[in-house]
Structures are given as C-alpha cells and as structure tokens.
C-alpha atoms as a PDB file:
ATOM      1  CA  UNK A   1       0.000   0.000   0.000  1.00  0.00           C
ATOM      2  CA  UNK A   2       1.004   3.715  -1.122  1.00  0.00           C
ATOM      3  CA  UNK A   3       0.347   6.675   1.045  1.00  0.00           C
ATOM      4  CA  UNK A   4       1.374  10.463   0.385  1.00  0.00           C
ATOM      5  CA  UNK A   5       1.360  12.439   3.526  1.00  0.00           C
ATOM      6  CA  UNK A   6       2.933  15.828   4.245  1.00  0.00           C
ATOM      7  CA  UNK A   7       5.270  16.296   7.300  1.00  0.00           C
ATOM      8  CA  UNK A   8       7.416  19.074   8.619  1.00  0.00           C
ATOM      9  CA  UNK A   9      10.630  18.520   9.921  1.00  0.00           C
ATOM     10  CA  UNK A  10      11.218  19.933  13.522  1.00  0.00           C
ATOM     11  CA  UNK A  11      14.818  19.845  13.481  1.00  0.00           C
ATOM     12  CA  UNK A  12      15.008  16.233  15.228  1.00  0.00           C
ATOM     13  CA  UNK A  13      11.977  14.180  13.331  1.00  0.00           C
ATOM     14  CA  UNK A  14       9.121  14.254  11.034  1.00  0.00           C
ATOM     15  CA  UNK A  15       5.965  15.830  12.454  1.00  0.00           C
ATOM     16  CA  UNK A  16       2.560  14.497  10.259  1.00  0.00           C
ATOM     17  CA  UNK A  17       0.105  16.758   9.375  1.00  0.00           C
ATOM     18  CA  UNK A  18      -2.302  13.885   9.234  1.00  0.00           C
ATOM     19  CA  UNK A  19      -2.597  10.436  10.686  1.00  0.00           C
ATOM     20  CA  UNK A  20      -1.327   7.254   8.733  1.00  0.00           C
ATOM     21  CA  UNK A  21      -3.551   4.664   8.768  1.00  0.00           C
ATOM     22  CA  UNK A  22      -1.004   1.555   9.644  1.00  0.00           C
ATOM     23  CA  UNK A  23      -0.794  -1.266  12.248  1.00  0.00           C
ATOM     24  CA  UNK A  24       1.455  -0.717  15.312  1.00  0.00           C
ATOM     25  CA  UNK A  25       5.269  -2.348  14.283  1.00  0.00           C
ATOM     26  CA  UNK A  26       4.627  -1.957  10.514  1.00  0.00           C
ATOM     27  CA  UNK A  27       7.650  -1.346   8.543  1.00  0.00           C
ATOM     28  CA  UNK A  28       7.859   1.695   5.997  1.00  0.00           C
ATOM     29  CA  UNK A  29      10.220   2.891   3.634  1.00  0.00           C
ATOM     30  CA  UNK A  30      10.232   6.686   3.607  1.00  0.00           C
ATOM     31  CA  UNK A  31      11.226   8.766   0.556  1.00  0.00           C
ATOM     32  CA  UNK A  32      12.238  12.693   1.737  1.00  0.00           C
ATOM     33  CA  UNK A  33      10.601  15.357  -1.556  1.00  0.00           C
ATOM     34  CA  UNK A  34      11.245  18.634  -0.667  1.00  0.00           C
ATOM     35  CA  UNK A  35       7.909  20.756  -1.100  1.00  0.00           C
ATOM     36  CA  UNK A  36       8.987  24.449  -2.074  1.00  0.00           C
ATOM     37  CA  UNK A  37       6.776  26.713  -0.239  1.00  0.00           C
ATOM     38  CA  UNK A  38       4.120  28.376  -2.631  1.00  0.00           C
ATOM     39  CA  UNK A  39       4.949  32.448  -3.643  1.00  0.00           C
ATOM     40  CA  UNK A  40       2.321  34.810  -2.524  1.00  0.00           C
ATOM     41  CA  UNK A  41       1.622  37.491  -5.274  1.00  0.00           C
ATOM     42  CA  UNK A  42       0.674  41.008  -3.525  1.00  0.00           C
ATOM     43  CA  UNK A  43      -2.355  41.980  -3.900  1.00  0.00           C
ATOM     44  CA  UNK A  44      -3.566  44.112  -6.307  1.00  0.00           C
ATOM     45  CA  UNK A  45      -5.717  47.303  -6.116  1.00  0.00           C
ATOM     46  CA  UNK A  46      -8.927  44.971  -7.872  1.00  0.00           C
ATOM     47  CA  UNK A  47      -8.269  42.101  -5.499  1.00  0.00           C
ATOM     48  CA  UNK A  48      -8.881  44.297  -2.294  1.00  0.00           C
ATOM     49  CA  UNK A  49     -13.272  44.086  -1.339  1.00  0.00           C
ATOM     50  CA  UNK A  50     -14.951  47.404  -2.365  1.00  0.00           C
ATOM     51  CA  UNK A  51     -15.233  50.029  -0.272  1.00  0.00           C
ATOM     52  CA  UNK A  52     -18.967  51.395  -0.658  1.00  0.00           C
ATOM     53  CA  UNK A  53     -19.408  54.842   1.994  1.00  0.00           C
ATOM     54  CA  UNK A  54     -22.905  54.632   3.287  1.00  0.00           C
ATOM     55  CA  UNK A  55     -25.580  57.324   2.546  1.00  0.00           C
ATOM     56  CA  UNK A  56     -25.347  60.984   4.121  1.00  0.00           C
ATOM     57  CA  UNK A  57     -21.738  59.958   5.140  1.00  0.00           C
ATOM     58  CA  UNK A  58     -19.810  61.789   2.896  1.00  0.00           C
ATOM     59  CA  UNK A  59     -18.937  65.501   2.382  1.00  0.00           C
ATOM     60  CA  UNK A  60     -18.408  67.355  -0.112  1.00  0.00           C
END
C-alpha cells in the first residue's frame, strides 16, 4: 500500500500533518521530496473588497 502524507521537519523528526492509517510495528520505507513553499503574489488594487461609503456619510 502507497500513502502520500505531508510532514514538517522539527529539526530532530518528522511531524505528520495527518494520521497514517497503519498497524502498530509496521515497517515503511520513507522517501524525503522537498515541497517548495508556494509564492504569494501582492495583492492588487482589484483584489482588495470594495469600499462602498454609506448614505449621508460623505462631504463634499
């Protein structure tokens, strides 16, 4: 049986992120795949909500 699961390494072991669905004492063979963290674009002017001023609230 094949499982993908994501873990993060503390500095010491492998932390899951979800449980593994395995009998106690089964053997596993691990294979480490770097995951690059995704790049957050900045958000543009359009992606921001609207900004809609209520009635009588303006001046002007």
């Amino acid at each position: 049986m094949i499982q993908a699961i994501n873990a993060i390494f503390d500095g010491k072991s492998l932390q899951l992120e979800s449980p593994l669905n395995l009998d106690v004492g089964t053997r596993v063979r691990i294979i480490v795949e770097t995951i690059l963290p995704q790049k957050q674009l900045p958000k543009t002017f359009c992606q921001y909500p609207p900004v809609v001023a209520q009635p009588g609230t303006m001046k002007g």
